[in-house]
PDB file of N, CA and C in Angstrom:
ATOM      1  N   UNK A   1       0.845  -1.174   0.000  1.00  0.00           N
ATOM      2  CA  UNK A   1       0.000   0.000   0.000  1.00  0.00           C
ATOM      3  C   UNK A   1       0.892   1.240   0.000  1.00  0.00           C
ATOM      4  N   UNK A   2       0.415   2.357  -1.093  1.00  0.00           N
ATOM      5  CA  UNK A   2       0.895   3.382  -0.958  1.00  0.00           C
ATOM      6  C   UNK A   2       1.276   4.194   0.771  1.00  0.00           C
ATOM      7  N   UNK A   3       2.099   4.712   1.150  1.00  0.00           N
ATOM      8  CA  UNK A   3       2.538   5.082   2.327  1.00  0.00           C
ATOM      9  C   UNK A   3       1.421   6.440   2.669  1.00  0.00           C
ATOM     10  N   UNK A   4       1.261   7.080   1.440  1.00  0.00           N
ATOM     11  CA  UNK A   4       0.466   8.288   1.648  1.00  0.00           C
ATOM     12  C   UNK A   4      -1.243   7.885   1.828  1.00  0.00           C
ATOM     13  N   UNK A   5      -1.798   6.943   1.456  1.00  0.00           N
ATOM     14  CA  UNK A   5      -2.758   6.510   1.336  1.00  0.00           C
ATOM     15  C   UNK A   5      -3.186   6.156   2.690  1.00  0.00           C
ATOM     16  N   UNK A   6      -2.382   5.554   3.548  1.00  0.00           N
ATOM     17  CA  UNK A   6      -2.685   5.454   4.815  1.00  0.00           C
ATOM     18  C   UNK A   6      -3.187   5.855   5.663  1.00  0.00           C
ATOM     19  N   UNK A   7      -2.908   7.278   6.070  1.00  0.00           N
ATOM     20  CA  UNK A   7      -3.639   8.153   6.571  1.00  0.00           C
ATOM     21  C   UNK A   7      -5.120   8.756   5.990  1.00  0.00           C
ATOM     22  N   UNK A   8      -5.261   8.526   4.964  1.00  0.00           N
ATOM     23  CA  UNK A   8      -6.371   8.663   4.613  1.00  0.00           C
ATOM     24  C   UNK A   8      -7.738   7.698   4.568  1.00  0.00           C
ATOM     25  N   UNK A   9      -6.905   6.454   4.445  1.00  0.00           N
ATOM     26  CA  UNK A   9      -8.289   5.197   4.708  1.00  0.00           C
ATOM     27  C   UNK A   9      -7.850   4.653   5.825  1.00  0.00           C
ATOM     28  N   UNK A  10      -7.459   5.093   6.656  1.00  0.00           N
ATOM     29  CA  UNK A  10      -7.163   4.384   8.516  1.00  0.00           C
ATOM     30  C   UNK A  10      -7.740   5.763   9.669  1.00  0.00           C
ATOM     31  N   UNK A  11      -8.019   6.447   8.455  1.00  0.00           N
ATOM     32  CA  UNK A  11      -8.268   7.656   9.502  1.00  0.00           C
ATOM     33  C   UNK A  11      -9.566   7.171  10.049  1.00  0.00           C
ATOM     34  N   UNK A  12      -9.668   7.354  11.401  1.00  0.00           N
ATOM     35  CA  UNK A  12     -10.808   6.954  11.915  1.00  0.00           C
ATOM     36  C   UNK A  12     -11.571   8.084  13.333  1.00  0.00           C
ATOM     37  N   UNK A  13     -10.850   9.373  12.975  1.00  0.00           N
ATOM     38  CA  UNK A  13     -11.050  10.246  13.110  1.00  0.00           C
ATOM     39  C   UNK A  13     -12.781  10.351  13.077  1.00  0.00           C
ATOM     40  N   UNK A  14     -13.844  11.338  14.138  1.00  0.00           N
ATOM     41  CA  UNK A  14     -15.397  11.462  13.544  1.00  0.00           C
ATOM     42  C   UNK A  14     -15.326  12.909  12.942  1.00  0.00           C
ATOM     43  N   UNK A  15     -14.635  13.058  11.897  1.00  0.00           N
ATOM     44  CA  UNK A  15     -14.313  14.243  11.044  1.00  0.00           C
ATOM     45  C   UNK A  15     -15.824  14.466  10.782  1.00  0.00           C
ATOM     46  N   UNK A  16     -16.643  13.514  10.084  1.00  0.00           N
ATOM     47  CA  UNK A  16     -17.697  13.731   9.139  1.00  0.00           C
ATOM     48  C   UNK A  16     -19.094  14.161   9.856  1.00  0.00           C
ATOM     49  N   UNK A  17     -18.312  13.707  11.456  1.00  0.00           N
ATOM     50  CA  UNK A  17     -20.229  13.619  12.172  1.00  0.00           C
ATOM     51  C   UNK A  17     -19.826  15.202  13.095  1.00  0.00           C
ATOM     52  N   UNK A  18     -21.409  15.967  12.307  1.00  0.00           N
ATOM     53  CA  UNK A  18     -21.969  16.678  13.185  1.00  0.00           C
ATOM     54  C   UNK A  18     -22.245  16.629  14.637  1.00  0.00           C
ATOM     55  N   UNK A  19     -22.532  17.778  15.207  1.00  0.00           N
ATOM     56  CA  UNK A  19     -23.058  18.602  16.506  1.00  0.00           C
ATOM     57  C   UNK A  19     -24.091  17.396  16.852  1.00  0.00           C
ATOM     58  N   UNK A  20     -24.180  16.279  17.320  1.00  0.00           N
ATOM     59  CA  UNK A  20     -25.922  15.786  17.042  1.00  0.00           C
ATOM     60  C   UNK A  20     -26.959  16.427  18.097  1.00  0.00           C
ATOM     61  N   UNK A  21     -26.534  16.821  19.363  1.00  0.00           N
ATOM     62  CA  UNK A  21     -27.437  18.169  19.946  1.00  0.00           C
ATOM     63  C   UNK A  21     -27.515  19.020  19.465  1.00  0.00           C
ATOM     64  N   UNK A  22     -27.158  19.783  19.171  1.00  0.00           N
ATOM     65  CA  UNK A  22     -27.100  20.913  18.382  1.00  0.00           C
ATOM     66  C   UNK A  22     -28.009  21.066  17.225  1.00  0.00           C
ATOM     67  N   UNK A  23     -27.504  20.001  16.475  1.00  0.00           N
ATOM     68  CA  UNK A  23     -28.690  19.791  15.084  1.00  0.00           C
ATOM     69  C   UNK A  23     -29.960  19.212  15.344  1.00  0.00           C
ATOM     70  N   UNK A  24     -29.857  18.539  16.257  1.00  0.00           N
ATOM     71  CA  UNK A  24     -31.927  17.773  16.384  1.00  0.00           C
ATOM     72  C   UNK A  24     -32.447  18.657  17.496  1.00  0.00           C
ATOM     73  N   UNK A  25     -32.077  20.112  18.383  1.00  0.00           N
ATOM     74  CA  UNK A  25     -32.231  20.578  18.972  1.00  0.00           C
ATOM     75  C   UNK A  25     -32.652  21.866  17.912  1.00  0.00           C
ATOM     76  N   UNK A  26     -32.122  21.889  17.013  1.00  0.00           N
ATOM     77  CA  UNK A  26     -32.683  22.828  16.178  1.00  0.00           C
ATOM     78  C   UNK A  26     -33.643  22.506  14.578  1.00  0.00           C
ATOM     79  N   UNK A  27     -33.260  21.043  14.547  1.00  0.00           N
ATOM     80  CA  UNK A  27     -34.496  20.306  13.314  1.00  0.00           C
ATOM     81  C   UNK A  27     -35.223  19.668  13.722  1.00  0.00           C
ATOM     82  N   UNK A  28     -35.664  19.718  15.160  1.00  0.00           N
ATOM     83  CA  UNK A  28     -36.577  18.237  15.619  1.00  0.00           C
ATOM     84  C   UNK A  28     -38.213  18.945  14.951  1.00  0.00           C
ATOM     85  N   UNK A  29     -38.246  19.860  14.559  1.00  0.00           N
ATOM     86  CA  UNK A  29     -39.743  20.120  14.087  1.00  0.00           C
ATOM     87  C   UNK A  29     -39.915  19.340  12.526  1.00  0.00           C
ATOM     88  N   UNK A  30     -38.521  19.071  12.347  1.00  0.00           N
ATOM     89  CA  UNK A  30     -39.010  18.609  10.091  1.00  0.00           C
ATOM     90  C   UNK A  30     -39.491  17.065  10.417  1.00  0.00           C
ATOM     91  N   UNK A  31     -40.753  16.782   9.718  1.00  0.00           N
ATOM     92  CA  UNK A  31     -41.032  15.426   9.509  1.00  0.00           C
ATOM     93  C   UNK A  31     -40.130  14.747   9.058  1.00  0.00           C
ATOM     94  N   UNK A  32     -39.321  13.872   9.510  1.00  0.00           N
ATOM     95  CA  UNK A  32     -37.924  13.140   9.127  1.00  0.00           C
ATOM     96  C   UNK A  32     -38.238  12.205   9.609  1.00  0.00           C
ATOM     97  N   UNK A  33     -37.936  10.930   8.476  1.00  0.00           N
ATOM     98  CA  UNK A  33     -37.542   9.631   9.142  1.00  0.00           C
ATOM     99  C   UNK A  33     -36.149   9.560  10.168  1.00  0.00           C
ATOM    100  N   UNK A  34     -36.116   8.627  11.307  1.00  0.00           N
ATOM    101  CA  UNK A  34     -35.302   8.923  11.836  1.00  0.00           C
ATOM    102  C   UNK A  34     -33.822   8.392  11.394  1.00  0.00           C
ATOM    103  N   UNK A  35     -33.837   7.636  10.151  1.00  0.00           N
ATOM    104  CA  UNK A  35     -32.855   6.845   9.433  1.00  0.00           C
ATOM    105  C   UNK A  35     -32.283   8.141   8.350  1.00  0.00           C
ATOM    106  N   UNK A  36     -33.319   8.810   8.619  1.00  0.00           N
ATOM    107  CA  UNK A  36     -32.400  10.669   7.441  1.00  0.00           C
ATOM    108  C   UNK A  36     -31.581  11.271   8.102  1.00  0.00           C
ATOM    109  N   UNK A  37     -32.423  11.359   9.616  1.00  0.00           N
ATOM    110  CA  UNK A  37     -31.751  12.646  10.261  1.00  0.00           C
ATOM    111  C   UNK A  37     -30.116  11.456  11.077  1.00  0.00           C
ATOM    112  N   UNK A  38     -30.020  10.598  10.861  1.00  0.00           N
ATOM    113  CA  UNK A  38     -29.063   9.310  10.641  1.00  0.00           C
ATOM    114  C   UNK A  38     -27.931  10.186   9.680  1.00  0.00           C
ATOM    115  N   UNK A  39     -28.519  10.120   8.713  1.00  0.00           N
ATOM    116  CA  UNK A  39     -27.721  10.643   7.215  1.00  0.00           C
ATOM    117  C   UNK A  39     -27.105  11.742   7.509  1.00  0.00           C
ATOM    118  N   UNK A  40     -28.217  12.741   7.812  1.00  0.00           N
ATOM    119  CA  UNK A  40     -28.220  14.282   7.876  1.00  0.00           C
ATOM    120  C   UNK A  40     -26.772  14.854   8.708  1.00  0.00           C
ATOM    121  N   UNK A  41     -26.552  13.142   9.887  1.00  0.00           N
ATOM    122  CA  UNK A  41     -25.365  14.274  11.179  1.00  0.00           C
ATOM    123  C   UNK A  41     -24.540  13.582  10.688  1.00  0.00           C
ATOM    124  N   UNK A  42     -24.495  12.498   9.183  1.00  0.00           N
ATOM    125  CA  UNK A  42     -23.052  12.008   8.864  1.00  0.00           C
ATOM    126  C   UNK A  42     -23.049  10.774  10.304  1.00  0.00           C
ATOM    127  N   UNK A  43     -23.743   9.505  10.120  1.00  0.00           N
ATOM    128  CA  UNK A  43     -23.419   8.791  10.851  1.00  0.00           C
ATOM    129  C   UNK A  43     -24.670   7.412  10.489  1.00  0.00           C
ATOM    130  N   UNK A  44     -24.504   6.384  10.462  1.00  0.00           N
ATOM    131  CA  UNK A  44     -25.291   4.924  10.333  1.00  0.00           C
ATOM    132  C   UNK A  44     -26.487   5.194  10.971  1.00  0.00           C
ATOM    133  N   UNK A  45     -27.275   4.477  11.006  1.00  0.00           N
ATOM    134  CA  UNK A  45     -28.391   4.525  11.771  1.00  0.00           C
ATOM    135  C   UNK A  45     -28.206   3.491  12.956  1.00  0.00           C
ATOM    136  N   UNK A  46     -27.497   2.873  13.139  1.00  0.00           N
ATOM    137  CA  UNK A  46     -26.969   2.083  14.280  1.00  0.00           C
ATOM    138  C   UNK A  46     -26.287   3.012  15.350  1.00  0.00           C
ATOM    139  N   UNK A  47     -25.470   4.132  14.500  1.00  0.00           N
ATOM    140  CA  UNK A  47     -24.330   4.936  15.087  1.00  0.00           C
ATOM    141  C   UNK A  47     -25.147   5.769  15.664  1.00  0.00           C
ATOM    142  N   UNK A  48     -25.729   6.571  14.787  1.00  0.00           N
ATOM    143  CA  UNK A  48     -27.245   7.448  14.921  1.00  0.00           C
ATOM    144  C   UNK A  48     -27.843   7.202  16.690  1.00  0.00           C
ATOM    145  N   UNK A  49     -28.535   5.904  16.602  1.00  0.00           N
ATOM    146  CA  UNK A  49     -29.213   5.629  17.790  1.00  0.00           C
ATOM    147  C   UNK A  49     -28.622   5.507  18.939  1.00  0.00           C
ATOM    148  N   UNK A  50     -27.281   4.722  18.914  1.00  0.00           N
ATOM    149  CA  UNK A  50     -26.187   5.000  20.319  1.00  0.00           C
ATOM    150  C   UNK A  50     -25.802   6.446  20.515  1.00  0.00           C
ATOM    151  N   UNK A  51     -25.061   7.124  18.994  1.00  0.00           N
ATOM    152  CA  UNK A  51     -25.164   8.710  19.858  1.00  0.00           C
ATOM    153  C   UNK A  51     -26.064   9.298  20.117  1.00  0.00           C
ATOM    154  N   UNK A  52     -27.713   9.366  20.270  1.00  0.00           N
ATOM    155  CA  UNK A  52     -28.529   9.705  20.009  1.00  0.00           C
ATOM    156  C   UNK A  52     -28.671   9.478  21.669  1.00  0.00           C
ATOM    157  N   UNK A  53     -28.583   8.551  22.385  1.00  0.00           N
ATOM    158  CA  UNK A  53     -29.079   7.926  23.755  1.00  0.00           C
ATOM    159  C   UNK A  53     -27.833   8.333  24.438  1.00  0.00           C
ATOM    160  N   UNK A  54     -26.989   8.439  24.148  1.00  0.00           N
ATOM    161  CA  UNK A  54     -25.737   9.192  24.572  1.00  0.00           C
ATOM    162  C   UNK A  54     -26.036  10.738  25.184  1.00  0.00           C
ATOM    163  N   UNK A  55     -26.490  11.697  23.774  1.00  0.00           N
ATOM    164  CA  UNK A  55     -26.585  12.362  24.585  1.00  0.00           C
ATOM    165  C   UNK A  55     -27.668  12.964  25.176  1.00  0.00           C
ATOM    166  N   UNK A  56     -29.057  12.140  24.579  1.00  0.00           N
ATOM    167  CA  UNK A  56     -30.385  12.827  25.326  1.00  0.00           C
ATOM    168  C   UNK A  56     -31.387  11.651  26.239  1.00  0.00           C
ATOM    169  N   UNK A  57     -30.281  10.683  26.793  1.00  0.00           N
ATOM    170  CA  UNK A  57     -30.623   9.513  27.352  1.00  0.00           C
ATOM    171  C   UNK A  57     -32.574   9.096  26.919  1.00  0.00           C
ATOM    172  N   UNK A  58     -32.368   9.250  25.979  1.00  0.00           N
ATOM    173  CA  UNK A  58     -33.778   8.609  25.385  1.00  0.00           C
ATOM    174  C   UNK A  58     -33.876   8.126  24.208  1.00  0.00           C
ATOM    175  N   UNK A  59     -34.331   7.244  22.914  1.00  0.00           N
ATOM    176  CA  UNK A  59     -34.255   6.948  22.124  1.00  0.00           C
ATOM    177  C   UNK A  59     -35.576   7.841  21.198  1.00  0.00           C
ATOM    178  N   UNK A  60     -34.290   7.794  19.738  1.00  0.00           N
ATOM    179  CA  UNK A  60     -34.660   9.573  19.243  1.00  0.00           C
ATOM    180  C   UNK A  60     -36.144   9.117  18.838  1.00  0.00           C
ATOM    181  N   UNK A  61     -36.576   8.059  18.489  1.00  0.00           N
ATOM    182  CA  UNK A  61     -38.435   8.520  18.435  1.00  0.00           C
ATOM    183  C   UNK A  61     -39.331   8.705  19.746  1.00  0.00           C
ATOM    184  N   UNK A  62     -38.616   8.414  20.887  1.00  0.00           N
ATOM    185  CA  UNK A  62     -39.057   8.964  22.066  1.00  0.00           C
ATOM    186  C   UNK A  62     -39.358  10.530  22.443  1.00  0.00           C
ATOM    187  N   UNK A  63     -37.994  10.867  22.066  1.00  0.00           N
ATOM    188  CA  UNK A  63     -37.289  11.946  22.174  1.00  0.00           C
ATOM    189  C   UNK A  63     -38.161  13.155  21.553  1.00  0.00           C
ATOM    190  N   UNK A  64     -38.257  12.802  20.181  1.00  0.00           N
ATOM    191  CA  UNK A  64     -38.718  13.455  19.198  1.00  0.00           C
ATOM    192  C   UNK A  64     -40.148  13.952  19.727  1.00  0.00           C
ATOM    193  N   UNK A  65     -40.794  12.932  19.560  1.00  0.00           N
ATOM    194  CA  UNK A  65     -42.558  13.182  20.140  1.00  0.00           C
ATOM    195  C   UNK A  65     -42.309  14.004  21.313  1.00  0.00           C
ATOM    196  N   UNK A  66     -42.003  13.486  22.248  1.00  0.00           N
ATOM    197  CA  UNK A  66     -41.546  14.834  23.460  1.00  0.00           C
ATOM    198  C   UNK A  66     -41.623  15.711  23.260  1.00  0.00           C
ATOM    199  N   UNK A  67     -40.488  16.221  22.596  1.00  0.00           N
ATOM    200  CA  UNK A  67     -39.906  17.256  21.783  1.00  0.00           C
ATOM    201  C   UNK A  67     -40.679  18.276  21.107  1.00  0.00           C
ATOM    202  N   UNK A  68     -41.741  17.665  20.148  1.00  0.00           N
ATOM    203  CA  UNK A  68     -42.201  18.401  19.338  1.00  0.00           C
ATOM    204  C   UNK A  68     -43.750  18.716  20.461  1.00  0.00           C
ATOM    205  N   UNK A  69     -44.285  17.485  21.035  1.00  0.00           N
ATOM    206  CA  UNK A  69     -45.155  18.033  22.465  1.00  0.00           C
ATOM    207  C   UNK A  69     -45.416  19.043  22.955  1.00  0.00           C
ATOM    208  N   UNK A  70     -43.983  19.161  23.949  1.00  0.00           N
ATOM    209  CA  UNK A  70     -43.651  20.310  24.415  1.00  0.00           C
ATOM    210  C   UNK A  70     -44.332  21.563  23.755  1.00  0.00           C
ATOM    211  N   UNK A  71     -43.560  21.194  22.664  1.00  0.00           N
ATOM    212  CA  UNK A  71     -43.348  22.758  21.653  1.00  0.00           C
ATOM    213  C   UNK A  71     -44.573  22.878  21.136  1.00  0.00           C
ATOM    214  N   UNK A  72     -45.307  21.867  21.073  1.00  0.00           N
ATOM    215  CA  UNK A  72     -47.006  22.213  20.638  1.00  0.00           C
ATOM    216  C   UNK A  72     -47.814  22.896  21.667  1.00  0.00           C
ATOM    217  N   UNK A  73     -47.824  22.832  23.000  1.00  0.00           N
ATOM    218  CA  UNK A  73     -48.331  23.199  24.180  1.00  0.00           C
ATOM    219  C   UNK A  73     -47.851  24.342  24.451  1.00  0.00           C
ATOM    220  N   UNK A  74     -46.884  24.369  23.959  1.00  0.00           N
ATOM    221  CA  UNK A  74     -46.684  26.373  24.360  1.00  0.00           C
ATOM    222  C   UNK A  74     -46.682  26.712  22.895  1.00  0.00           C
ATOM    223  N   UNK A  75     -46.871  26.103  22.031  1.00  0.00           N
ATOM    224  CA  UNK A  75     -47.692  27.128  20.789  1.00  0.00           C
ATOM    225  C   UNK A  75     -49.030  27.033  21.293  1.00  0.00           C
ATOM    226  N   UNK A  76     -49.699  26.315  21.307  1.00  0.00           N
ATOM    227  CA  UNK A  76     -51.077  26.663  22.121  1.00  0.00           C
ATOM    228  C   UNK A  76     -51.792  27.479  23.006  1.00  0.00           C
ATOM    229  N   UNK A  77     -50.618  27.095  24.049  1.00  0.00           N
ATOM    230  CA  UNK A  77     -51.122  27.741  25.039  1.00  0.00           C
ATOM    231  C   UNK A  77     -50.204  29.247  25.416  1.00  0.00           C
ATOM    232  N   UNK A  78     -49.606  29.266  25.244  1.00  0.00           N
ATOM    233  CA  UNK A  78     -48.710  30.851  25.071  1.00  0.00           C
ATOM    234  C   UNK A  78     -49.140  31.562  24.129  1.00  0.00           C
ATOM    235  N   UNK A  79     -49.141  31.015  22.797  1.00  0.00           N
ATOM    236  CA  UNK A  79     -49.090  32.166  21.495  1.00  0.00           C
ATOM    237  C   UNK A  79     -50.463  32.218  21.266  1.00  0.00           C
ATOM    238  N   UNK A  80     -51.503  31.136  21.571  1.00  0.00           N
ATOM    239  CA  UNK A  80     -52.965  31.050  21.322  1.00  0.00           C
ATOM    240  C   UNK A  80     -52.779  30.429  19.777  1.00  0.00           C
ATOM    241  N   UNK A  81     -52.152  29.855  19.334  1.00  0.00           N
ATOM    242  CA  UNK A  81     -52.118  29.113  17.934  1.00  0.00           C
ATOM    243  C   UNK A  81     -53.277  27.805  18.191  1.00  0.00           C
ATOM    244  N   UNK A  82     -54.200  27.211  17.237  1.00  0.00           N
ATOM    245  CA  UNK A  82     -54.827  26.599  16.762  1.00  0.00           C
ATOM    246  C   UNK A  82     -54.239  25.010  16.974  1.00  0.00           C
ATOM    247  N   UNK A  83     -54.684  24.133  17.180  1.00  0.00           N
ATOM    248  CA  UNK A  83     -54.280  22.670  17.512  1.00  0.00           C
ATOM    249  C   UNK A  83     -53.714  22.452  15.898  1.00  0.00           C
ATOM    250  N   UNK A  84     -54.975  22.644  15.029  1.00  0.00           N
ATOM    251  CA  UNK A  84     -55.181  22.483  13.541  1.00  0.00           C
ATOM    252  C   UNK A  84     -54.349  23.145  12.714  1.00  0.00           C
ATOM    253  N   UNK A  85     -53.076  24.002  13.408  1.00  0.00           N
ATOM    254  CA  UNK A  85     -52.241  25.143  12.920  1.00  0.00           C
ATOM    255  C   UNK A  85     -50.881  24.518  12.922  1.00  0.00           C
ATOM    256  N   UNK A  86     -51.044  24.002  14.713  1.00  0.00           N
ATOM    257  CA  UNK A  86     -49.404  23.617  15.299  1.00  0.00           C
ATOM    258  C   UNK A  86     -48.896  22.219  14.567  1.00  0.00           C
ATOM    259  N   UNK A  87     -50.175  21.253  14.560  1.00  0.00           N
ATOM    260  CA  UNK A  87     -49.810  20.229  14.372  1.00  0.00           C
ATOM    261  C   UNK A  87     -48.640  19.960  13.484  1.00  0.00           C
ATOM    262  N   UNK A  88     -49.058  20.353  11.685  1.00  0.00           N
ATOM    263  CA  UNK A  88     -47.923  20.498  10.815  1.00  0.00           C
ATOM    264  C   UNK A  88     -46.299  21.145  11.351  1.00  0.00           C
ATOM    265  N   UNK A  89     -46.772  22.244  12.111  1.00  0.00           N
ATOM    266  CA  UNK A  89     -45.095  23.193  12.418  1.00  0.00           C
ATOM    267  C   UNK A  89     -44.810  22.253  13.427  1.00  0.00           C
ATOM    268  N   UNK A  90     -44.734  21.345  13.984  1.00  0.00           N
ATOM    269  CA  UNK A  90     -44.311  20.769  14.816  1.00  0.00           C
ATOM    270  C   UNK A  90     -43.965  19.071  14.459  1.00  0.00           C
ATOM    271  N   UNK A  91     -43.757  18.659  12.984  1.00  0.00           N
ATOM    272  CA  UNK A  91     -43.874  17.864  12.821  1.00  0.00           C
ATOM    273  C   UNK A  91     -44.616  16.551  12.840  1.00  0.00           C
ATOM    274  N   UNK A  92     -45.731  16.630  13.261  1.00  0.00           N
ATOM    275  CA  UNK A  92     -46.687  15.392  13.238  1.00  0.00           C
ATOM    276  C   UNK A  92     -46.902  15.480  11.635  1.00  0.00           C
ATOM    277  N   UNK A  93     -47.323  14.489  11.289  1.00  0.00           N
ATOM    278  CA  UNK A  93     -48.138  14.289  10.066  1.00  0.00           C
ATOM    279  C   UNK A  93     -49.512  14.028   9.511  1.00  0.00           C
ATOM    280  N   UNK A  94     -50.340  13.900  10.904  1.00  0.00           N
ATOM    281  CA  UNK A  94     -51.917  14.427  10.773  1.00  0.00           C
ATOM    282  C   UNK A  94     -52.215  14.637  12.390  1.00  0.00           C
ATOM    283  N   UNK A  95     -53.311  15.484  12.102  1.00  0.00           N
ATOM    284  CA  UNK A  95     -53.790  16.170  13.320  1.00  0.00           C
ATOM    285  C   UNK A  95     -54.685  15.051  14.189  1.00  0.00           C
ATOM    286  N   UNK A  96     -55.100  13.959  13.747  1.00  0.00           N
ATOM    287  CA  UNK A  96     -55.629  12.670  14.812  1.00  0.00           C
ATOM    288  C   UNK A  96     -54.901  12.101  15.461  1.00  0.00           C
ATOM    289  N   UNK A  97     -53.107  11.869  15.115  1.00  0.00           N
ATOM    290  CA  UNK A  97     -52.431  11.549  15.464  1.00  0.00           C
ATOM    291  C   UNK A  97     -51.540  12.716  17.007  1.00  0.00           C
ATOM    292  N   UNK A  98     -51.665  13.657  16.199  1.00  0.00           N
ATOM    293  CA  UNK A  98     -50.942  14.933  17.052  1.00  0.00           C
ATOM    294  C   UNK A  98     -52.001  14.824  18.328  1.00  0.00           C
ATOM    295  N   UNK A  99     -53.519  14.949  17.911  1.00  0.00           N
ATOM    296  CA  UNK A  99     -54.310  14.759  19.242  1.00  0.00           C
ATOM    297  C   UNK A  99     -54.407  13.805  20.150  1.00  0.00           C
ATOM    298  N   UNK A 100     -54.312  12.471  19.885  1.00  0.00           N
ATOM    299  CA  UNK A 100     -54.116  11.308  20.581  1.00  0.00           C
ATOM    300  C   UNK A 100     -52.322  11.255  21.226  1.00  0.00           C
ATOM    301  N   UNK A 101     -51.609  11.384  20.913  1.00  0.00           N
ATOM    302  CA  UNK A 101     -50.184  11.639  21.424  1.00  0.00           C
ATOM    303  C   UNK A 101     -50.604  13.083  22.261  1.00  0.00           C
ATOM    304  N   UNK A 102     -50.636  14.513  22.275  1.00  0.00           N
ATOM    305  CA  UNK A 102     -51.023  15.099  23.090  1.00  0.00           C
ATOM    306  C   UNK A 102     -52.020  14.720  24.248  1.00  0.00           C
ATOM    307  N   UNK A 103     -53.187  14.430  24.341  1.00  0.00           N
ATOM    308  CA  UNK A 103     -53.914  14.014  25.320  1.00  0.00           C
ATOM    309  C   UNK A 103     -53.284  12.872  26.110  1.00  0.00           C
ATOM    310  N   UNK A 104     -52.513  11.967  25.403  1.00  0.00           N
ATOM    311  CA  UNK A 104     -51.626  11.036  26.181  1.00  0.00           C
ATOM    312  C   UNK A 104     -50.571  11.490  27.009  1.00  0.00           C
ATOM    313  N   UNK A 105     -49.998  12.379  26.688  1.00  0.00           N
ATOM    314  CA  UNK A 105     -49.070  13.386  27.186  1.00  0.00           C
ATOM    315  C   UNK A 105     -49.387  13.798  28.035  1.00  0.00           C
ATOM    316  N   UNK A 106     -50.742  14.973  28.036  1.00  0.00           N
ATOM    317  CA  UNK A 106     -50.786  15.797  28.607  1.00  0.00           C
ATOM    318  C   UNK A 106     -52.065  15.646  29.682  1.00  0.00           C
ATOM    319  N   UNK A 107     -52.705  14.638  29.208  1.00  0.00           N
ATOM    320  CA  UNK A 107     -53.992  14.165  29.872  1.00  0.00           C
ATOM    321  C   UNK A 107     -55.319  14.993  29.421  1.00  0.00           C
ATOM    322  N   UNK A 108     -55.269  16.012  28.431  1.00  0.00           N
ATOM    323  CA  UNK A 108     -56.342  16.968  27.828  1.00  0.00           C
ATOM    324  C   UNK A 108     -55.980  17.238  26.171  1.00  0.00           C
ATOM    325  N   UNK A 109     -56.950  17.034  25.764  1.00  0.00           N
ATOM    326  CA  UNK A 109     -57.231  17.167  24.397  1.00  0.00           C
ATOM    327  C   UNK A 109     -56.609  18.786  24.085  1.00  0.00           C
ATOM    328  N   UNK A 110     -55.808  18.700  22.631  1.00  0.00           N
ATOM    329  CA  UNK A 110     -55.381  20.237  22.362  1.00  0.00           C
ATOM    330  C   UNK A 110     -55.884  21.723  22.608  1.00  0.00           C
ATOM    331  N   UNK A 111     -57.003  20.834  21.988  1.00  0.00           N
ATOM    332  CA  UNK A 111     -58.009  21.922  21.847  1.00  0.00           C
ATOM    333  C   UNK A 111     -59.021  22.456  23.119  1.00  0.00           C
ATOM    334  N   UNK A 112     -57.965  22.249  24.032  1.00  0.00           N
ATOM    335  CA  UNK A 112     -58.673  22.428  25.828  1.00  0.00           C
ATOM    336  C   UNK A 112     -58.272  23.301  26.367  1.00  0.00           C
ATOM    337  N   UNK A 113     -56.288  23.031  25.876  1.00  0.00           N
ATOM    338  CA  UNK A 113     -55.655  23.650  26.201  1.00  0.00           C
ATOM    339  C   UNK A 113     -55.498  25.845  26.930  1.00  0.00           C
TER     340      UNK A 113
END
């Protein structure tokens, strides 16, 4: 093997992987499979899920719903935004779904809020 080549395919350096707090702390609203946002920080989806529990000790479709929860309940209830408004900006992908995960959450239907 070339001598110079070495350093380049032994490097095992995580040159390629992103912030992963940083970035799902600021994209957890895009409807993403969680095997993209995998892609997205430069890392496997195996790799993905260990750093993922690493650093938000929860597993990221846990995480996520949480996440976007939260952030639906104080669009609601702070800004006065619409159940039927937040759902989309917050990543769910239909509003029967966003309501049944909220009321599970929160123990009251969105639209109570």
């Amino acid at each position: 093997m070339a001598p110079e080549l070495k350093d380049l395919l032994f490097d095992f350096n995580e040159l390629y992987k992103i912030d992963l707090e940083a970035f799902m702390n600021q994209h957890y609203r895009y409807n993403v499979p969680v095997d993209n946002f995998a892609k997205l920080t430069g890392r496997s989806l195996a790799g993905f899920k260990r750093d993922f529990e690493k650093v938000f000790h929860a597993p990221p479709g846990q995480w996520l719903q949480q996440k976007r929860l939260a952030e639906a309940y104080y669009l609601i209830k702070e800004k006065g935004i619409k159940p039927s408004a937040v759902y989309l900006e917050v990543g769910f992908e239909n509003l029967s779904h966003f309501s049944f995960a909220f009321k599970k959450a929160f123990g009251i239907a969105p639209s109570y809020v």
